[in-house]
N, C-alpha and C. Protein backbone atom coordinates (compact mmCIF):
# COMPACT_ATOMS: atom_id res chain seq x y z
N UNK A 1 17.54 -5.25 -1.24
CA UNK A 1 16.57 -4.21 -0.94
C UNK A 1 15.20 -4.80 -0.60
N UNK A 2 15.10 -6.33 -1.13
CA UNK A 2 13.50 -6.42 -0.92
C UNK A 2 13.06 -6.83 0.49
N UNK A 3 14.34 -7.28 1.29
CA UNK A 3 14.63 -7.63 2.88
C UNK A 3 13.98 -6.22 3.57
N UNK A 4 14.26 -4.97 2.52
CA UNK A 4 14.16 -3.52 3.44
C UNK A 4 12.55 -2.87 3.17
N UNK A 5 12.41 -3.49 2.13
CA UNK A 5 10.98 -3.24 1.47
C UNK A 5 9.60 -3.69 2.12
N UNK A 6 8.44 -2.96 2.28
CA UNK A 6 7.30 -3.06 2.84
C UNK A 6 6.52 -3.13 1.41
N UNK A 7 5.32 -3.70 0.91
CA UNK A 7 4.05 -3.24 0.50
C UNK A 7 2.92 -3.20 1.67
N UNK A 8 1.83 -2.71 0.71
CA UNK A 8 0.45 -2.28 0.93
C UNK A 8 -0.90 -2.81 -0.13
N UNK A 9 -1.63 -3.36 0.80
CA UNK A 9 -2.63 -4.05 -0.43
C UNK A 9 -4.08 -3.59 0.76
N UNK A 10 -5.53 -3.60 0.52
CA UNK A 10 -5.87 -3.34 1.04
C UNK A 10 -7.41 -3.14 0.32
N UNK A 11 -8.76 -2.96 1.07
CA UNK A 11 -9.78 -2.37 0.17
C UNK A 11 -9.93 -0.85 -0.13
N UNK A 12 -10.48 -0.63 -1.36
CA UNK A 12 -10.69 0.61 -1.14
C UNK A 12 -12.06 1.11 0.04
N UNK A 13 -12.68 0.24 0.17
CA UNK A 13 -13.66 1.08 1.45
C UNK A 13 -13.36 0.41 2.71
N UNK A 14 -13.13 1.04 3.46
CA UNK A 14 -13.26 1.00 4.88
C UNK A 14 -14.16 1.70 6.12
N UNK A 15 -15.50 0.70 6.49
CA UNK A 15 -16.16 1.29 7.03
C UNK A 15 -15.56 2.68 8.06
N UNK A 16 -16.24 3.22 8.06
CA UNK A 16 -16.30 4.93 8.84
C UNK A 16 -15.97 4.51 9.99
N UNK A 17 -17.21 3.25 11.18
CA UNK A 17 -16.54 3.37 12.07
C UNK A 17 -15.28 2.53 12.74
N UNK A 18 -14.90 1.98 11.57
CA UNK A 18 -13.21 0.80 11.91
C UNK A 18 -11.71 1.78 11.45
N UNK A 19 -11.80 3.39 10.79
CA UNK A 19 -11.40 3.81 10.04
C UNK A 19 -9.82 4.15 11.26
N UNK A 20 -10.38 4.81 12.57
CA UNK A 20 -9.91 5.57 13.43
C UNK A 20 -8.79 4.44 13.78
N UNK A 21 -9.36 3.08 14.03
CA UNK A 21 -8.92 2.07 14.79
C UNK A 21 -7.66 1.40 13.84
N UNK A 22 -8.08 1.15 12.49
CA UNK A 22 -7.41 0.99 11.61
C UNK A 22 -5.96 1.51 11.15
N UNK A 23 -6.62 3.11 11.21
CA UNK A 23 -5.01 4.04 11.00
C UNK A 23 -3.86 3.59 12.28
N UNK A 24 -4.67 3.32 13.23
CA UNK A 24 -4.11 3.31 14.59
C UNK A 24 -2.98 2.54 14.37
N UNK A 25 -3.84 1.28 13.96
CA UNK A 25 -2.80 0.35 13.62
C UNK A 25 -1.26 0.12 13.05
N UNK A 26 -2.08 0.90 11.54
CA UNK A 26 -1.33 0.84 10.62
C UNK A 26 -0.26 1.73 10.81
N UNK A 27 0.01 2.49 11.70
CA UNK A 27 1.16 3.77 12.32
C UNK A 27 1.79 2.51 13.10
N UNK A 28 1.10 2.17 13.96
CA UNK A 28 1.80 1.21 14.77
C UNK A 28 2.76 -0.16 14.25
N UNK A 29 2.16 -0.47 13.00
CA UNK A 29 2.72 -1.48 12.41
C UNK A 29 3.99 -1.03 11.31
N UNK A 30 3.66 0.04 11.43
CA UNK A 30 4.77 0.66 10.24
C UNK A 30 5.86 1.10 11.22
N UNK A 31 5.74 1.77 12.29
CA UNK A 31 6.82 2.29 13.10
C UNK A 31 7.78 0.78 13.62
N UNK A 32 6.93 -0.04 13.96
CA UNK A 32 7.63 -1.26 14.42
C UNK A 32 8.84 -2.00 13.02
N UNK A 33 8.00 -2.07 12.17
CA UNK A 33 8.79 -2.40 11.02
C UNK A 33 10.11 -1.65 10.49
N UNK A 34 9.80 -0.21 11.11
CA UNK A 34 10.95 0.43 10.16
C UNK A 34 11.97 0.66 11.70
N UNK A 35 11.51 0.39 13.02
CA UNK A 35 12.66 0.07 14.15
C UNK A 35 13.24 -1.48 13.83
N UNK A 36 12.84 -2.81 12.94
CA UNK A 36 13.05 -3.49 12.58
C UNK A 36 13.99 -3.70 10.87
N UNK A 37 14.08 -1.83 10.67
CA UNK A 37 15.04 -2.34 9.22
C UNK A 37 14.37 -1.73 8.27
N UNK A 38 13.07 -1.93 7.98
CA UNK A 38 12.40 -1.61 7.18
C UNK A 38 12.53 -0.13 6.85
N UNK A 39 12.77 -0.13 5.63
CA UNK A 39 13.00 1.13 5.13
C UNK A 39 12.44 1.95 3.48
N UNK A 40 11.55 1.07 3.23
CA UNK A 40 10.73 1.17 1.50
C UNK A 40 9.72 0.70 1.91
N UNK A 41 8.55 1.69 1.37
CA UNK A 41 7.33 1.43 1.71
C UNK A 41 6.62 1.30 0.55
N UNK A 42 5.85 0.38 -0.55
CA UNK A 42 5.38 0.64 -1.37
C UNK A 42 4.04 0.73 -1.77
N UNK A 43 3.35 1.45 -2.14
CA UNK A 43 1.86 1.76 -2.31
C UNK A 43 1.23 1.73 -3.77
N UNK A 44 -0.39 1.29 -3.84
CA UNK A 44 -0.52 0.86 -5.27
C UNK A 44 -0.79 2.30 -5.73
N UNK A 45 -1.57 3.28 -4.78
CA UNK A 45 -2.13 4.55 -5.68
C UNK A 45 -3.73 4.65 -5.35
N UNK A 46 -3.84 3.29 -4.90
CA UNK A 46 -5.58 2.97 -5.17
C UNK A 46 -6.05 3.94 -4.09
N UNK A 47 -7.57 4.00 -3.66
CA UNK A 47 -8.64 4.84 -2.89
C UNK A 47 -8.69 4.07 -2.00
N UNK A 48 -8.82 4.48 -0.63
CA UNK A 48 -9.12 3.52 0.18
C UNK A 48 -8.01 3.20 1.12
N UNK A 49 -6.97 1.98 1.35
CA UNK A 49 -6.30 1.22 2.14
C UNK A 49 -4.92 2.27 1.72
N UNK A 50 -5.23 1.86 0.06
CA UNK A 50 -3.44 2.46 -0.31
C UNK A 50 -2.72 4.14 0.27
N UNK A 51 -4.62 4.59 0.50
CA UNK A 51 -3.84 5.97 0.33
C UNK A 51 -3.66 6.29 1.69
N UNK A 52 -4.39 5.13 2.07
CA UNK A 52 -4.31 5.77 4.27
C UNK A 52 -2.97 5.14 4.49
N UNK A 53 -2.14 4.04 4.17
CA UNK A 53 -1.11 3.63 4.13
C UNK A 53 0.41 4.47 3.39
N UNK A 54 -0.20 5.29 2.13
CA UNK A 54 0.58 6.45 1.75
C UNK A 54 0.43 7.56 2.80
N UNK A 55 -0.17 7.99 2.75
CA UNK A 55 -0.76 9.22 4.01
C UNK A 55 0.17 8.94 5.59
N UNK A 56 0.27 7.87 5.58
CA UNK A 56 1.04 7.37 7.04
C UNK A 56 2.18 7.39 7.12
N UNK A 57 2.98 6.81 5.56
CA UNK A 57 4.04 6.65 5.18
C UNK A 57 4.92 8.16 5.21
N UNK A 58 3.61 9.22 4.41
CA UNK A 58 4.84 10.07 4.37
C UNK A 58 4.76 11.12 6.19
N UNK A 59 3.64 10.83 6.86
CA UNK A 59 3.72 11.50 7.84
C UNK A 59 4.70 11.03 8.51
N UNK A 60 5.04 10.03 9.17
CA UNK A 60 5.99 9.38 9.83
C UNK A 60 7.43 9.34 9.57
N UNK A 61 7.71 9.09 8.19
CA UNK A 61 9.00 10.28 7.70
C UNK A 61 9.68 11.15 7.95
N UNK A 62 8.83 11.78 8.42
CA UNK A 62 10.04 13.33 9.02
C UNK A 62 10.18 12.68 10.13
N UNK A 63 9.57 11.78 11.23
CA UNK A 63 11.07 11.28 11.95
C UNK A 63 11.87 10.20 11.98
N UNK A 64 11.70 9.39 10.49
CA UNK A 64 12.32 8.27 10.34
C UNK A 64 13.11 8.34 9.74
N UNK A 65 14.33 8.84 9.82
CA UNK A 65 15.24 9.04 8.35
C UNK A 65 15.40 7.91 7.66
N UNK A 66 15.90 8.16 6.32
CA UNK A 66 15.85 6.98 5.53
C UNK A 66 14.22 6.44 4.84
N UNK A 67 13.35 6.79 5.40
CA UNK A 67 11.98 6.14 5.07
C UNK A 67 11.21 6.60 3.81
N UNK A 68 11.33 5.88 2.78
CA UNK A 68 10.64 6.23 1.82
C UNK A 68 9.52 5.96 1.06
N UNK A 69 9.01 6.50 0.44
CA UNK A 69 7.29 6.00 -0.10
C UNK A 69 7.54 6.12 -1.23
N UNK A 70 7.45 5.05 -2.36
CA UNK A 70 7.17 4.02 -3.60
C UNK A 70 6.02 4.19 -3.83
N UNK A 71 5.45 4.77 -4.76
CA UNK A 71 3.87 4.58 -5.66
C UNK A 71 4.29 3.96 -6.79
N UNK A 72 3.95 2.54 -6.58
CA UNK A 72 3.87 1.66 -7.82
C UNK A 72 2.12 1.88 -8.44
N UNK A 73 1.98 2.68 -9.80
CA UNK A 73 1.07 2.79 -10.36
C UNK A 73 0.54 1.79 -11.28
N UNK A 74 -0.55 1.42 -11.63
CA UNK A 74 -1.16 0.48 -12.58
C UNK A 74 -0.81 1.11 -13.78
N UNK A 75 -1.08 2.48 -14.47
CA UNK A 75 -1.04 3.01 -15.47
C UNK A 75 -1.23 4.60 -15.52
N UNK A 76 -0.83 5.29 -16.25
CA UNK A 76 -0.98 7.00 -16.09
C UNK A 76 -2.46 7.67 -16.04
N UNK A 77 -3.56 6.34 -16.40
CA UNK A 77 -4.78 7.12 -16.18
C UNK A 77 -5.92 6.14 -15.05
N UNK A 78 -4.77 5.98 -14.27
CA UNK A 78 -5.64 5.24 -12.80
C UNK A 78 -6.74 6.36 -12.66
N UNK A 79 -6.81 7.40 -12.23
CA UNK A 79 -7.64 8.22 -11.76
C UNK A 79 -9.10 8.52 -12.67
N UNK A 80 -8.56 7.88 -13.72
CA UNK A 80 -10.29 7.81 -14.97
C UNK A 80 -11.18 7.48 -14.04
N UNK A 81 -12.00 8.54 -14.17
CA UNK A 81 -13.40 8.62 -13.72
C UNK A 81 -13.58 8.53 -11.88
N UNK A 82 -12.77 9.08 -11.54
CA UNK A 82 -12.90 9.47 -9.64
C UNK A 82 -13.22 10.74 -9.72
N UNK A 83 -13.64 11.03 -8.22
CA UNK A 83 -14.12 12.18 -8.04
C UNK A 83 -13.10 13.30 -8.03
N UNK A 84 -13.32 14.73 -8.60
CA UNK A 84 -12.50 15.53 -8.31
C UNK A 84 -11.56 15.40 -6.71
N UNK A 85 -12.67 15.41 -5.97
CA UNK A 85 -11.44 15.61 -4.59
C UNK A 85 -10.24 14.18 -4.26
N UNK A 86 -10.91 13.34 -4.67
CA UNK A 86 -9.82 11.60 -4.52
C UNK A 86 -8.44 12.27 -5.80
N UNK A 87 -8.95 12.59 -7.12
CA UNK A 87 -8.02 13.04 -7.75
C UNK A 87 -6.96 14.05 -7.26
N UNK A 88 -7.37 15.14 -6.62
CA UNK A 88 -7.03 15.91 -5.29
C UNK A 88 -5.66 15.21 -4.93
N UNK A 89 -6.48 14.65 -3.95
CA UNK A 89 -5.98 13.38 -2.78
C UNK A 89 -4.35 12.88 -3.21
N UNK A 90 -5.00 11.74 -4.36
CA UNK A 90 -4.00 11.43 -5.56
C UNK A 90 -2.99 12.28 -6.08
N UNK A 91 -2.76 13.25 -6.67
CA UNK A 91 -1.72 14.21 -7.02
C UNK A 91 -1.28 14.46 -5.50
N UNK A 92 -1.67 15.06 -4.71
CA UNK A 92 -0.88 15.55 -3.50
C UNK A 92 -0.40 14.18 -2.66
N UNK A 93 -0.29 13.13 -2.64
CA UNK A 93 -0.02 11.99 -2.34
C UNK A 93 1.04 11.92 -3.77
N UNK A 94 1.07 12.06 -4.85
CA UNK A 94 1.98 11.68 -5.71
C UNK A 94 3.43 12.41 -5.57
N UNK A 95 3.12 13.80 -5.48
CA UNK A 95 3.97 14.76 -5.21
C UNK A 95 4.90 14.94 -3.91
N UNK A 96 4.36 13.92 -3.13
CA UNK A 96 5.50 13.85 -1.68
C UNK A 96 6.05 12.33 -1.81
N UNK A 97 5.77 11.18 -2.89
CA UNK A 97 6.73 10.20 -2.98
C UNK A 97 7.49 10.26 -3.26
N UNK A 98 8.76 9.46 -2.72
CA UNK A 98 10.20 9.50 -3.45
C UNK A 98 10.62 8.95 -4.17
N UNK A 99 9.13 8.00 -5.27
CA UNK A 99 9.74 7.43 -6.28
C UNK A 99 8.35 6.96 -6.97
N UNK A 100 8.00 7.12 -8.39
CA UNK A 100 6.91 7.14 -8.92
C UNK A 100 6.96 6.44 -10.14
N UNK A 101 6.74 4.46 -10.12
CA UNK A 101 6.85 3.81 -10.27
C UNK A 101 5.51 3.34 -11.40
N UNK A 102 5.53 3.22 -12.94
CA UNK A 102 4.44 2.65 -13.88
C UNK A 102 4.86 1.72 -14.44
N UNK A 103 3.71 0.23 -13.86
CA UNK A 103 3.61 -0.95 -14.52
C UNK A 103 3.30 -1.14 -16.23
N UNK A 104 2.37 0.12 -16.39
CA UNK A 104 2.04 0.20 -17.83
C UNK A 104 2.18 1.89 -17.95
N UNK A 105 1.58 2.25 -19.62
CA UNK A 105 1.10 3.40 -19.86
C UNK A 105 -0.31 3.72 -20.31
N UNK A 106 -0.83 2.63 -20.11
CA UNK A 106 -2.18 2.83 -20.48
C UNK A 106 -2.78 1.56 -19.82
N UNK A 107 -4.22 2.04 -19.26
CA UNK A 107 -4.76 0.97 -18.75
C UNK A 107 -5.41 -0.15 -19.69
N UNK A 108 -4.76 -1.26 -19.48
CA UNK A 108 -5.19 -2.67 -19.63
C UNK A 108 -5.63 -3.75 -18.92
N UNK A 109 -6.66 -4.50 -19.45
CA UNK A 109 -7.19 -6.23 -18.13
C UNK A 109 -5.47 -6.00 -18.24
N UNK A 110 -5.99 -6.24 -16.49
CA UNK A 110 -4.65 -7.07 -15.98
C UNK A 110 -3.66 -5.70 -15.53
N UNK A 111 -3.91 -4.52 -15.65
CA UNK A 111 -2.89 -3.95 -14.85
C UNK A 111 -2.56 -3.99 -13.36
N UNK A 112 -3.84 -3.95 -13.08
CA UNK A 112 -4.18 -3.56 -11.53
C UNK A 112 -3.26 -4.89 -11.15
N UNK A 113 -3.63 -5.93 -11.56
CA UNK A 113 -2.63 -7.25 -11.16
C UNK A 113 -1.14 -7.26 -11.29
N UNK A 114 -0.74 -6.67 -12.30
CA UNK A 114 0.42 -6.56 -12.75
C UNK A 114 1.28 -5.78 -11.93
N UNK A 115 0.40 -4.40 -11.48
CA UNK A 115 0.64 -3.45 -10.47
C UNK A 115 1.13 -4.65 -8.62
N UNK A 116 0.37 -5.14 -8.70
CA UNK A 116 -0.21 -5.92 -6.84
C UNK A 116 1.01 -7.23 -7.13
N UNK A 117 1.32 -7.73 -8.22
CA UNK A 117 2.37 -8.46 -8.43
C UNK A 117 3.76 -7.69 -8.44
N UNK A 118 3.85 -6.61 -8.60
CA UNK A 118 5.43 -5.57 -8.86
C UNK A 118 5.36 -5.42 -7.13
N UNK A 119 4.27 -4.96 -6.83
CA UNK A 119 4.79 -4.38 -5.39
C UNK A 119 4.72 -5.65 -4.07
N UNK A 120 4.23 -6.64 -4.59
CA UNK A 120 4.75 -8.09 -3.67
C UNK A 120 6.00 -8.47 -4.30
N UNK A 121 6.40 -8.53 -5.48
CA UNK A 121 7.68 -9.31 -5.74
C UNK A 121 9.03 -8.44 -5.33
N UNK A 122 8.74 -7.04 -5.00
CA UNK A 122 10.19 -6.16 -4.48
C UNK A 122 9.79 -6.44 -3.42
N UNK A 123 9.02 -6.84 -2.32
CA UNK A 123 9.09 -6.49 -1.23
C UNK A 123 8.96 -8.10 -0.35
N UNK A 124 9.43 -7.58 1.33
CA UNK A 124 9.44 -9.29 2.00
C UNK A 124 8.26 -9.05 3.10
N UNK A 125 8.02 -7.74 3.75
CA UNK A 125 6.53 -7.91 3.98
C UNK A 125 5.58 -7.28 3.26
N UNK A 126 4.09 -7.41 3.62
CA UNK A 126 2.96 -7.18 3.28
C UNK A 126 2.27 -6.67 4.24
N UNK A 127 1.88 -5.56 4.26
CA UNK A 127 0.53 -5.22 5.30
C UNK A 127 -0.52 -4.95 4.71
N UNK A 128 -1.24 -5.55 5.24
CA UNK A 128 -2.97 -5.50 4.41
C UNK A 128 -4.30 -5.20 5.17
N UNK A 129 -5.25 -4.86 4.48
CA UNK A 129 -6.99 -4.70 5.41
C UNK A 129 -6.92 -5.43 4.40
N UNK A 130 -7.49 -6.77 5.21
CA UNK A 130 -8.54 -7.66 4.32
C UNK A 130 -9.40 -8.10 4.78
N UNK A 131 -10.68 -8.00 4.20
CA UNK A 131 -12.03 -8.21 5.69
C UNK A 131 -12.73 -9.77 4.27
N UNK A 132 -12.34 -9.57 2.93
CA UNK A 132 -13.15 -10.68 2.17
C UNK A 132 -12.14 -11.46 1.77
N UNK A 133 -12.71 -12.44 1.33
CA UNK A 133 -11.99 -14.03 0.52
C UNK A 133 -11.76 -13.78 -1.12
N UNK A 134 -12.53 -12.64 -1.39
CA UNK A 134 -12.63 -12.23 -2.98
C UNK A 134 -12.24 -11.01 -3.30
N UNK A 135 -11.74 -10.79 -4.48
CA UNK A 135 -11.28 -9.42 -4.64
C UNK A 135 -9.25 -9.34 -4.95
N UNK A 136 -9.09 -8.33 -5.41
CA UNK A 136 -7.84 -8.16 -5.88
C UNK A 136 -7.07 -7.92 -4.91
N UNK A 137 -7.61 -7.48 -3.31
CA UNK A 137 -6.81 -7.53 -2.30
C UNK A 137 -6.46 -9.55 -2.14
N UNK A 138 -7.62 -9.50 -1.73
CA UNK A 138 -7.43 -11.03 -1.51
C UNK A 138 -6.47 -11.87 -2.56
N UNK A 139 -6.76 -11.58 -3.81
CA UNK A 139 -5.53 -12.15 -4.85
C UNK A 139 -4.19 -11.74 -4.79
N UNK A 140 -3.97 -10.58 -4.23
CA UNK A 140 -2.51 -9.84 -3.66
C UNK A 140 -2.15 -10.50 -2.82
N UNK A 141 -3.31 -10.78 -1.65
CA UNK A 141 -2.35 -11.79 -0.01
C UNK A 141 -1.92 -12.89 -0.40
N UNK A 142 -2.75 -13.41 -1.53
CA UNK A 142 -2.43 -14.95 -1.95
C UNK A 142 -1.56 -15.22 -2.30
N UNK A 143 -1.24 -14.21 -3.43
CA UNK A 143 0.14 -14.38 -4.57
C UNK A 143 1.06 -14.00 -2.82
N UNK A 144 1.59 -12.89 -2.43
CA UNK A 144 2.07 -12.82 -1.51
C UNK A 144 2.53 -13.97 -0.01
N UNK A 145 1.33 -14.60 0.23
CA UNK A 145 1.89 -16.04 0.47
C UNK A 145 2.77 -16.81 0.01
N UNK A 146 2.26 -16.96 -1.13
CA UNK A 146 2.80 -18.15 -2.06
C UNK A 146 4.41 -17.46 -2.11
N UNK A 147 4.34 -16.52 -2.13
CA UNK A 147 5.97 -16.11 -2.46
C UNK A 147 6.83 -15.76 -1.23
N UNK A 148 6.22 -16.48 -0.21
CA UNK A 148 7.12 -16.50 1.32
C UNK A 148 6.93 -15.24 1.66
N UNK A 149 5.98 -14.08 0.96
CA UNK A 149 6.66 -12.42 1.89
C UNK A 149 5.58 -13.01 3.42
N UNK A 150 5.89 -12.45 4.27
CA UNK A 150 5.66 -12.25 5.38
C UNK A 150 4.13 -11.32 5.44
N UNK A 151 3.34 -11.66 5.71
CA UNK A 151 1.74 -11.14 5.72
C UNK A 151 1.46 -10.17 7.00
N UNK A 152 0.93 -9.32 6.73
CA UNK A 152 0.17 -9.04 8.77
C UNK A 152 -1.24 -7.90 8.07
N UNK A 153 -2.23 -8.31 8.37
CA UNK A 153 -3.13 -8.29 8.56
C UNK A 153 -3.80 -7.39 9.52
N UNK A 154 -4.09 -5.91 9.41
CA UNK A 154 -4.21 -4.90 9.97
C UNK A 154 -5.93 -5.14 10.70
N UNK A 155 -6.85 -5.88 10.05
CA UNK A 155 -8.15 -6.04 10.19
C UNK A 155 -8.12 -7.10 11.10
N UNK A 156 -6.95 -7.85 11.56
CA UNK A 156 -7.39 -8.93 12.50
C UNK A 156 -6.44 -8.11 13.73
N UNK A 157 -6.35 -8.76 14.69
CA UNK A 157 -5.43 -8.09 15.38
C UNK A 157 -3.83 -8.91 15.30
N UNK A 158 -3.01 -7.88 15.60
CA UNK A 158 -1.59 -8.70 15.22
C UNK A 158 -0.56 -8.71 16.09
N UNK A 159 0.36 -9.16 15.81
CA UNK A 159 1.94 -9.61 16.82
C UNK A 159 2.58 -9.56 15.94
N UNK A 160 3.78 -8.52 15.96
CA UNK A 160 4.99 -8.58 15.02
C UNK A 160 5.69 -9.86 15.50
């Protein structure tokens, strides 16, 4: 299954005006992948990259049969302290996955990692926004290297 498996790693902000160009992508890179096999898409939950990558996942679905969206969660109270409408966001994004996946039950140092390590080790690619060298995205591409998955990089331009 992890041959069929996609993750998602990504920042949570993405400037306003790269946002349009970005999604663009990320439809484009997902449709190619899943005419290539790909068939599990997995997402952390986070604000930002994860949820425009969930958001894509389940739109594209109704004409991909087989295509499913994985929310691998850090813990049951990710959403501590976001704004009402992201919490919003979050539940209605939870409620159309086909599989709702917790690393922990309570947040601890080290979930969010624990989380970005579960959803690189099921899966053989990676699609990512990564615009810095620092940060838990950047520690996701790394570990993800290191473990042979296959990288592509939505912020640079790409070639399947």
């Amino acid at each position: 299954m992890r041959n069929e498996t996609c993750c998602f790693t990504g920042h949570r902000q993405i400037p306003l005006g790269e946002r349009a160009e970005i999604a663009s992508r990320l439809e484009r890179v997902i449709s190619d992948l899943y005419q290539r096999g790909i068939r599990y898409y997995g997402a952390g939950g986070a604000l930002g990259f994860d949820a425009l990558a969930a958001r894509t996942v389940i739109r594209l679905r109704e004409n991909c049969p087989g295509m499913k969206l994985i929310l691998v969660l850090p813990c049951l109270t990710q959403t501590r302290g976001w704004r009402p409408e992201d919490i919003a966001e979050y539940e209605r994004i939870k409620a159309q996955a086909d599989k709702v996946v917790y690393t922990a039950q309570q947040y601890t140092p080290g979930c969010m990692h624990r989380r970005n390590r579960h959803l690189v080790d099921n899966s053989g690619v990676c699609v990512c926004y990564l615009t810095k060298n620092s940060g838990g995205t950047a520690y996701t591409v790394n570990y993800a290297k290191k473990q042979g998955v296959n990288v592509f990089n939505i912020a640079e331009s790409i070639t399947l």
